[in-house]
N, C-alpha and C. Protein backbone atom coordinates (compact mmCIF):
# COMPACT_ATOMS: atom_id res chain seq x y z
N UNK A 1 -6.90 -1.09 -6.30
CA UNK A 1 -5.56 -0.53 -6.19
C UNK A 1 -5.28 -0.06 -4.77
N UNK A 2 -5.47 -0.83 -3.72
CA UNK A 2 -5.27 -0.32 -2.31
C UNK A 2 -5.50 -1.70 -1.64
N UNK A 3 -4.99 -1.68 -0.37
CA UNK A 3 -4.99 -2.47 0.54
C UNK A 3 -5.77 -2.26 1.82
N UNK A 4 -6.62 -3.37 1.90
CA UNK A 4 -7.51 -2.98 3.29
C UNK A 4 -6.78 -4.21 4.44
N UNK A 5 -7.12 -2.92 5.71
CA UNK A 5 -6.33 -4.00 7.07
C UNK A 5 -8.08 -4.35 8.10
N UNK A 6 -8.53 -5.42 8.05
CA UNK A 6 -9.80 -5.38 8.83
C UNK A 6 -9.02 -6.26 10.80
N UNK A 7 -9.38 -5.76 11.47
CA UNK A 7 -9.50 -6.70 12.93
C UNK A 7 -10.28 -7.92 12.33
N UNK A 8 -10.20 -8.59 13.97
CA UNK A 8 -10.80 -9.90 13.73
C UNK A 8 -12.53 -9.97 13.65
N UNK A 9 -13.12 -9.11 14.28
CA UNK A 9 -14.61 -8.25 14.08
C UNK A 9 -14.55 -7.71 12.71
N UNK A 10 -13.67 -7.59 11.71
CA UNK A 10 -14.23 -6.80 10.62
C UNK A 10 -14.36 -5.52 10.41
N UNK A 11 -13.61 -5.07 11.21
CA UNK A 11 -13.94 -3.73 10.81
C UNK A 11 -12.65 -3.06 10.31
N UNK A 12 -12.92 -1.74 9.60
CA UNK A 12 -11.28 -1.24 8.93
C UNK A 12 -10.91 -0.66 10.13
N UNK A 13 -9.34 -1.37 9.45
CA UNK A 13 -8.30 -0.57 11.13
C UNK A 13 -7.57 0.28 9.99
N UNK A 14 -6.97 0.42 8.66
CA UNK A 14 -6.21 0.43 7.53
C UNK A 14 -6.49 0.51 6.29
N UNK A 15 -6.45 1.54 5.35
CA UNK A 15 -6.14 1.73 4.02
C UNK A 15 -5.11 2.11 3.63
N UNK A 16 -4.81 1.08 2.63
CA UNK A 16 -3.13 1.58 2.24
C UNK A 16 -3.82 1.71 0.62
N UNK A 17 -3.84 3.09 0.03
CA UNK A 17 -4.12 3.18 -0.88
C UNK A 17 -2.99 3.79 -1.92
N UNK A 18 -3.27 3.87 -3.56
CA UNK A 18 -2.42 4.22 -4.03
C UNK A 18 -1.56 2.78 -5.12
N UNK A 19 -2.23 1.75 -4.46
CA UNK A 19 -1.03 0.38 -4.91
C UNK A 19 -1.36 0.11 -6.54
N UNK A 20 -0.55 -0.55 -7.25
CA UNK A 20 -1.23 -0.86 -8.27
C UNK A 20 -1.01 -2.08 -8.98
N UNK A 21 -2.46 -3.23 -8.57
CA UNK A 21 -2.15 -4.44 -9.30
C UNK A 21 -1.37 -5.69 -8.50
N UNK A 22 -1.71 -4.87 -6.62
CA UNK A 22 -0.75 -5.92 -5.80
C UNK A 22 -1.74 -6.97 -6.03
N UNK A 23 -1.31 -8.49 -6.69
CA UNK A 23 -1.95 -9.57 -6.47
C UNK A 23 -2.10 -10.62 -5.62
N UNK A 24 -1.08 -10.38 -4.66
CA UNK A 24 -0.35 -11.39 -4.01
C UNK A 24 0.19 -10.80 -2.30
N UNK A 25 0.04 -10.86 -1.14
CA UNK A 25 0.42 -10.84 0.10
C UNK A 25 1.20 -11.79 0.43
N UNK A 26 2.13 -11.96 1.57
CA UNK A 26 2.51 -12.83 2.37
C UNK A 26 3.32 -11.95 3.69
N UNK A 27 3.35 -12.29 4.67
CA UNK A 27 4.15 -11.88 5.80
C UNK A 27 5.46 -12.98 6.48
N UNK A 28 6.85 -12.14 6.41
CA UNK A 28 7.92 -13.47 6.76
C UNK A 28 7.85 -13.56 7.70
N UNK A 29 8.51 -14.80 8.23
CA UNK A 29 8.51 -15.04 9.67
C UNK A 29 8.85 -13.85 10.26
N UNK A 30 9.73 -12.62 10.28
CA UNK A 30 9.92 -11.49 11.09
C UNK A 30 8.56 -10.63 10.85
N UNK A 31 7.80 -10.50 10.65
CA UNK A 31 6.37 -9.74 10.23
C UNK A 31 6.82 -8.73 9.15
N UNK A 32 7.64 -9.08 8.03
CA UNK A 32 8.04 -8.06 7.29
C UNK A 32 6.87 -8.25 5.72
N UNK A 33 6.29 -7.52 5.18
CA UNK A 33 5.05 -7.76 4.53
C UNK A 33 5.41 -7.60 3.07
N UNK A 34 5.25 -8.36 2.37
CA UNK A 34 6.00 -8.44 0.98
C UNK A 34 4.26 -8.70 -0.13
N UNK A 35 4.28 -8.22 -1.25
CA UNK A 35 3.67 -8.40 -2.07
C UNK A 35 4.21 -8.36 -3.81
N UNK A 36 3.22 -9.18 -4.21
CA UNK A 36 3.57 -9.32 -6.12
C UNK A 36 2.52 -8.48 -6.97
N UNK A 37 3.07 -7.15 -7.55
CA UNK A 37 2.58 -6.88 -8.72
C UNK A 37 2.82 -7.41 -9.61
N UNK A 38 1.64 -7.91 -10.74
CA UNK A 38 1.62 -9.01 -11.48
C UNK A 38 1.82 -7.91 -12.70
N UNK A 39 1.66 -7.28 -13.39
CA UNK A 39 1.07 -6.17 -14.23
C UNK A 39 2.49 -5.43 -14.29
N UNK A 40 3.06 -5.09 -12.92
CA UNK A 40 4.02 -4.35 -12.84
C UNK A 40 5.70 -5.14 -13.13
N UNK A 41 5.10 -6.10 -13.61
CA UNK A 41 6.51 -7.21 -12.75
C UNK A 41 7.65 -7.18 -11.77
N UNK A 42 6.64 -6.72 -11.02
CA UNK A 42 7.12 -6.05 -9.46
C UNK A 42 6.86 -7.11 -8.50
N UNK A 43 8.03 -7.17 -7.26
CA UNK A 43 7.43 -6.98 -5.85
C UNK A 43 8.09 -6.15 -5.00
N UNK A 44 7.61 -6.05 -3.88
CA UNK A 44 7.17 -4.99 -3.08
C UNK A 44 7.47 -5.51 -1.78
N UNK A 45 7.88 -4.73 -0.84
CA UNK A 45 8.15 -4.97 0.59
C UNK A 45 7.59 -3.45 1.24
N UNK A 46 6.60 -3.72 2.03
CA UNK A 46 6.00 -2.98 2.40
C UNK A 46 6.36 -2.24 3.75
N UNK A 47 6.35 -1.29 4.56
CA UNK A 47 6.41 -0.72 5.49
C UNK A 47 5.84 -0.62 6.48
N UNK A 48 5.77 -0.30 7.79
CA UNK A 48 4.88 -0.79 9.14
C UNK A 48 3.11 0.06 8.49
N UNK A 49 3.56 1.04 7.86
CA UNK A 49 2.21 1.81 7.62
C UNK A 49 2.00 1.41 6.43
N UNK A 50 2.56 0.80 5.67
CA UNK A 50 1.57 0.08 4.15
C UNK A 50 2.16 0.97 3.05
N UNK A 51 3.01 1.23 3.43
CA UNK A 51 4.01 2.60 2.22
C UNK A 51 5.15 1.31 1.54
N UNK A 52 5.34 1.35 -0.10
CA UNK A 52 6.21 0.42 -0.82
C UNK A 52 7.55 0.93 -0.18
N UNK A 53 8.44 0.17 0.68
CA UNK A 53 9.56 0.74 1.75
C UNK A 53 11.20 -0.12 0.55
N UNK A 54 10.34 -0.83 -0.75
CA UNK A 54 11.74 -1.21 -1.44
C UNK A 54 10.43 -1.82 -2.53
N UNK A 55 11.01 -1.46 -4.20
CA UNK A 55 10.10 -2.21 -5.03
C UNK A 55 11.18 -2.96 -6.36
N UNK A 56 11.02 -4.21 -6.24
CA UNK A 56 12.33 -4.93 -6.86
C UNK A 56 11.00 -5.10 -8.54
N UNK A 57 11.84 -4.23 -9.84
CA UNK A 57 10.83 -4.42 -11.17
C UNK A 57 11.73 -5.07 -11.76
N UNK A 58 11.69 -6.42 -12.21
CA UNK A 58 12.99 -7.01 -13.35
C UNK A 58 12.04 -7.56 -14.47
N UNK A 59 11.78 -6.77 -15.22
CA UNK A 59 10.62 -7.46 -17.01
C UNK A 59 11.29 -8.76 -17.24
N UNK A 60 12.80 -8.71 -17.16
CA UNK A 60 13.39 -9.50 -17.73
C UNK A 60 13.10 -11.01 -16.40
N UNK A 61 13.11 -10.67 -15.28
CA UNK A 61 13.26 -11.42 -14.66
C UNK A 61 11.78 -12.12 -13.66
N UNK A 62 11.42 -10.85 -13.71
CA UNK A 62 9.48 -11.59 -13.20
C UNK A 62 8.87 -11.25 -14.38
N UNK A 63 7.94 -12.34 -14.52
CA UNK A 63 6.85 -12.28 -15.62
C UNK A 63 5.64 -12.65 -15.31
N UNK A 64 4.78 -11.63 -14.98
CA UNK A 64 3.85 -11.57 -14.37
C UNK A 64 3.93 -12.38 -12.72
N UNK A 65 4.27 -11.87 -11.92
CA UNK A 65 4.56 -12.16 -10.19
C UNK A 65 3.28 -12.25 -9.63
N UNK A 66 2.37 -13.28 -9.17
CA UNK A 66 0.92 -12.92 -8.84
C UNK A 66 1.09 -13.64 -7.57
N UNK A 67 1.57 -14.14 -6.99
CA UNK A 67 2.28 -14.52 -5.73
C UNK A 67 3.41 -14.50 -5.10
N UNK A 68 3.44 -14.28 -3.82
CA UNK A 68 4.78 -14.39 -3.19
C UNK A 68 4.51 -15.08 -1.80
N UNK A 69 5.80 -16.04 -1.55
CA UNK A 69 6.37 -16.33 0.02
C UNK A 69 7.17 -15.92 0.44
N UNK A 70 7.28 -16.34 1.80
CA UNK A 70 8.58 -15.69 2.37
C UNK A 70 9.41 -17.09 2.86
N UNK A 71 10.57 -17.45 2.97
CA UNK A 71 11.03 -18.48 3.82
C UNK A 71 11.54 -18.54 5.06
N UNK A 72 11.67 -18.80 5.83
CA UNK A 72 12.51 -18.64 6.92
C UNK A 72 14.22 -18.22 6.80
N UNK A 73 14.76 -19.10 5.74
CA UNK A 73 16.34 -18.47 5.13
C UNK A 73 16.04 -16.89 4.91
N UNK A 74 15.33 -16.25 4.38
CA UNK A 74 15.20 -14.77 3.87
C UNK A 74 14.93 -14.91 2.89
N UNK A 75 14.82 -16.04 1.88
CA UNK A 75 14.36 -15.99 0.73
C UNK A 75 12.78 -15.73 0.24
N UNK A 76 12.89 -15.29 -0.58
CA UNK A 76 11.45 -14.73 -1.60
C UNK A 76 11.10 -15.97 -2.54
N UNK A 77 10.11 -16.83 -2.43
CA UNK A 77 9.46 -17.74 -3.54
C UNK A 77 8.60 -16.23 -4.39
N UNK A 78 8.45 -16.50 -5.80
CA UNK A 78 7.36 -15.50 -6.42
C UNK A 78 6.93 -16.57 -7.66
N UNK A 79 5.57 -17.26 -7.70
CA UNK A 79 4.99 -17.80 -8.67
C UNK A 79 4.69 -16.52 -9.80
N UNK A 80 5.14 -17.18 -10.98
CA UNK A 80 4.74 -16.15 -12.08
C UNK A 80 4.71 -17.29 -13.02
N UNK A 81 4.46 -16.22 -14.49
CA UNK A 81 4.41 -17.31 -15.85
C UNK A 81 5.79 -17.25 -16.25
N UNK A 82 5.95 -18.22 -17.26
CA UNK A 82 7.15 -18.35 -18.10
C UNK A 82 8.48 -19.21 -17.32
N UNK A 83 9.52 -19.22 -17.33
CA UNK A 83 10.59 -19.88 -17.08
C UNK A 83 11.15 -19.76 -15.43
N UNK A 84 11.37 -20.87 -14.81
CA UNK A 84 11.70 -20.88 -13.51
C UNK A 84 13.07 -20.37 -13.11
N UNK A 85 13.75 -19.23 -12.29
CA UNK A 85 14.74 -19.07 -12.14
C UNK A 85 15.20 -19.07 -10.45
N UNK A 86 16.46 -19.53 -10.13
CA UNK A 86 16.58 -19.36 -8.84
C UNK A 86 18.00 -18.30 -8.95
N UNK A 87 17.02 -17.39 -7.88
CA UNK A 87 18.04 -15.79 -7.70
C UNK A 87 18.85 -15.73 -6.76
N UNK A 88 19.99 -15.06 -6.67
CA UNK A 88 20.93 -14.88 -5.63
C UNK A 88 21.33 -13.74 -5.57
N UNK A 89 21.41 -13.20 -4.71
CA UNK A 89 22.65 -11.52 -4.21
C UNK A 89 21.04 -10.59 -4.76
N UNK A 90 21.53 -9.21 -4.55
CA UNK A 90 21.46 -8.32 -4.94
C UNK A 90 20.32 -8.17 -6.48
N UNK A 91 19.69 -7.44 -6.30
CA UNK A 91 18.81 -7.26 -7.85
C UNK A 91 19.32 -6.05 -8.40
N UNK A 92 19.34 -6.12 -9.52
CA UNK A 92 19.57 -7.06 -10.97
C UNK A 92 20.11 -8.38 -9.91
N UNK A 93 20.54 -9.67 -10.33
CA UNK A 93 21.23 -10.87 -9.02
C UNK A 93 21.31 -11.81 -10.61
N UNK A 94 22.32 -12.79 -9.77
CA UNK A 94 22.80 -13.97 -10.94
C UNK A 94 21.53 -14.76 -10.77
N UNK A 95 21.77 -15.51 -11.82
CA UNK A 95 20.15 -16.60 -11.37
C UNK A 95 20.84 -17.98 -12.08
N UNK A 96 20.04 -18.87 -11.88
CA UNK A 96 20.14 -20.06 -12.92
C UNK A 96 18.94 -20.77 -13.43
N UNK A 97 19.03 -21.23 -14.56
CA UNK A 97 17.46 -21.82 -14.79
C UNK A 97 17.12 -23.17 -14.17
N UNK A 98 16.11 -23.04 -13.66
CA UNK A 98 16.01 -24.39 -12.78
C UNK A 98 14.53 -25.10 -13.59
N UNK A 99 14.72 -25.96 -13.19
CA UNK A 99 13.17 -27.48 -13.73
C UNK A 99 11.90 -26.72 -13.59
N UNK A 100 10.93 -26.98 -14.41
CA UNK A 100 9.32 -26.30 -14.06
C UNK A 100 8.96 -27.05 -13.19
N UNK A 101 8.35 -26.23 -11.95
CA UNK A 101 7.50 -27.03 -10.99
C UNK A 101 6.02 -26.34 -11.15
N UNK A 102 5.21 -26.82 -10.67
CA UNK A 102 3.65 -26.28 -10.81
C UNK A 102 2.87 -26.81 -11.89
N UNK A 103 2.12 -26.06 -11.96
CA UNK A 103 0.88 -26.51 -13.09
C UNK A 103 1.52 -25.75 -14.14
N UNK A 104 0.81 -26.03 -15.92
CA UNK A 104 1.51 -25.62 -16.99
C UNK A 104 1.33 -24.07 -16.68
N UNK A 105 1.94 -23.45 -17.63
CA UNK A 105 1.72 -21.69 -17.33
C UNK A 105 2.26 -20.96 -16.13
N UNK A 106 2.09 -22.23 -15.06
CA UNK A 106 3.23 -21.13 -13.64
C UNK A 106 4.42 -21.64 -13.04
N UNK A 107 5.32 -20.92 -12.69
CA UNK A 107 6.58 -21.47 -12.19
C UNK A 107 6.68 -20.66 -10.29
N UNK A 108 7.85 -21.05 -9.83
CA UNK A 108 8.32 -20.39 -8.84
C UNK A 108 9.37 -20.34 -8.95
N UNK A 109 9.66 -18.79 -8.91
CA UNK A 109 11.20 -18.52 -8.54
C UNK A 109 11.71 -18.08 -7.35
N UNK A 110 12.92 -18.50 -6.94
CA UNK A 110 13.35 -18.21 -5.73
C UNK A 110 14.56 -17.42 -5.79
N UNK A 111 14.02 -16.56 -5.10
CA UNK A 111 15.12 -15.09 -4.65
C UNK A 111 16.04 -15.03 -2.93
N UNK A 112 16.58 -14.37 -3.10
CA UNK A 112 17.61 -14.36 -1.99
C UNK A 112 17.87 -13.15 -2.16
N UNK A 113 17.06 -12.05 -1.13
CA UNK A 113 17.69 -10.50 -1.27
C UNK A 113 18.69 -10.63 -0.10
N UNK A 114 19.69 -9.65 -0.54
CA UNK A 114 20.46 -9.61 0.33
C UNK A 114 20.97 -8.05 0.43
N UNK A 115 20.76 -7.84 1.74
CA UNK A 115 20.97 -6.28 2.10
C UNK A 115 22.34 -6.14 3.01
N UNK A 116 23.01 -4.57 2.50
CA UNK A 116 24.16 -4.45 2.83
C UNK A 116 24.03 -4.15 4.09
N UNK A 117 24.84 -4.14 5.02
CA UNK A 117 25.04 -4.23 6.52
C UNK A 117 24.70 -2.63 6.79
């Protein structure tokens, strides 16, 4: 339930403790650090010091999140189980159901957060 930051030698530079069930890292092209609680049906956008700085929970809408990308558009890929949706605007956000891609049991959905000015 915590996050370790090692240098390229290995050694701890970072504990971000406290997390729970992050399964999943990725960093977007701007170095902004996003993770998937799988457990929580959460993800997470993390802060320069490893503090949850925004945590998007939709039961209805991630089911089990054990990965995430980032895209260059701003969009969020998040592999989970169950039905593929592609998200738009704002969470809660409209979605539509889109085709299964992946292996049986996982999908990717694609999100589009969008923050007010």
């Amino acid at each position: 339930d915590r996050i370790q930051v090692f240098d390229r030698e290995g050694r701890v530079r970072a504990v971000w403790p406290g997390l729970h069930s992050v399964d999943g890292l990725c960093a977007a092209p701007d170095g902004t650090l996003y993770g998937s609680a799988g457990i929580d049906h959460a993800l997470i956008r993390f802060d320069a010091a490893g503090r949850p700085a925004e945590v998007w929970i939709e039961p209805t809408l991630f089911t089990y999140p054990h990965a995430v990308a980032a895209g260059r558009d701003g969009s969020l890929y998040a592999a989970a189980t169950g039905d593929v949706w592609e998200v738009t605007g704002n969470l809660p956000a409209q979605r539509r159901n889109l085709p299964r891609t992946g292996p049986e049991g996982s999908s990717v959905r694609k999100l589009r957060v969008i923050r007010p000015a």
